[in-house]
Protein backbone atom coordinates (compact mmCIF):
# COMPACT_ATOMS: atom_id res chain seq x y z
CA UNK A 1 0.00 0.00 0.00
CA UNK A 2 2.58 2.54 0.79
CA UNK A 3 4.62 2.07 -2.58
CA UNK A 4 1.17 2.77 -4.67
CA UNK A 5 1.30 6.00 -2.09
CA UNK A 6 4.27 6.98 -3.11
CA UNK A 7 3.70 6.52 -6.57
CA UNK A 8 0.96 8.45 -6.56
CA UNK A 9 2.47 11.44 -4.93
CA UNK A 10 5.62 10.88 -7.25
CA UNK A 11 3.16 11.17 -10.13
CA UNK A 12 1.38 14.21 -8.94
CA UNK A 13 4.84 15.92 -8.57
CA UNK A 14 5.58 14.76 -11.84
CA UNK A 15 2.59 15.73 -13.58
CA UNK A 16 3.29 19.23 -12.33
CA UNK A 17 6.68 19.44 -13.29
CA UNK A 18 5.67 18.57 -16.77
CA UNK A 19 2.63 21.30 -16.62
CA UNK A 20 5.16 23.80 -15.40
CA UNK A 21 8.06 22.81 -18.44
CA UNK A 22 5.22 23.28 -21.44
CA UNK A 23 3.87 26.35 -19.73
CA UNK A 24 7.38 27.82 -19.72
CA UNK A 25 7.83 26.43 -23.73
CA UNK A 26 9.86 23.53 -22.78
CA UNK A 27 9.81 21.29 -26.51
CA UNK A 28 7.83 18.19 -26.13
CA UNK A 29 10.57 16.06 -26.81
CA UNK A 30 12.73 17.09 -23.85
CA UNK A 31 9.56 17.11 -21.71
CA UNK A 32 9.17 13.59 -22.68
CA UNK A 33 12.64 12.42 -22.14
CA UNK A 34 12.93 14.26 -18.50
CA UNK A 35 9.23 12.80 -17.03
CA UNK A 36 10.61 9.12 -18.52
CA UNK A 37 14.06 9.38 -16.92
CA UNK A 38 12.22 10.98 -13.52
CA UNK A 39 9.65 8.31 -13.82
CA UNK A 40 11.94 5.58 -13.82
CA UNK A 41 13.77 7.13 -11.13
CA UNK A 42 10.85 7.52 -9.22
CA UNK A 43 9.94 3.90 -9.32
CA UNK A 44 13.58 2.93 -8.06
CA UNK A 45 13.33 5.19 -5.40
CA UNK A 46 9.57 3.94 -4.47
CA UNK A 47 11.14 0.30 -4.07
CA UNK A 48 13.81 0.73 -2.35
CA UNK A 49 12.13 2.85 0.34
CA UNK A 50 9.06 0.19 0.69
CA UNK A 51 10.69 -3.04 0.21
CA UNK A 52 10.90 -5.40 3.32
CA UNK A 53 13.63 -6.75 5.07
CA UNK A 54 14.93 -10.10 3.86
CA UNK A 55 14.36 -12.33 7.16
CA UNK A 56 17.71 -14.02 8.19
């Protein structure tokens, strides 16, 4: 549950960055690029901060 919380609030952020960058002119293209390299660095980030413990 918390890593789809995450990934919501990592999309929200994300989704305004991208508003903000085509307000300002930002080309498509780089807008693209940047919320697919942030994406996928937001989903690396989301598991490592939710995944459990390995029991040993």
């Amino acid at each position: 549950m918390s890593f789809a919380l995450y990934m919501i609030g990592f999309l929200v952020f994300l989704g305004g960055l991208v508003w903000g960058a085509s307000v300002m002119g930002v080309p498509t293209l780089y807008i693209g690029i940047g919320a697919t390299i942030l994406l996928g660095i937001g989903i690396f980030s989301a598991v490592g901060r939710t995944r459990g413990k390995d029991p040993s």
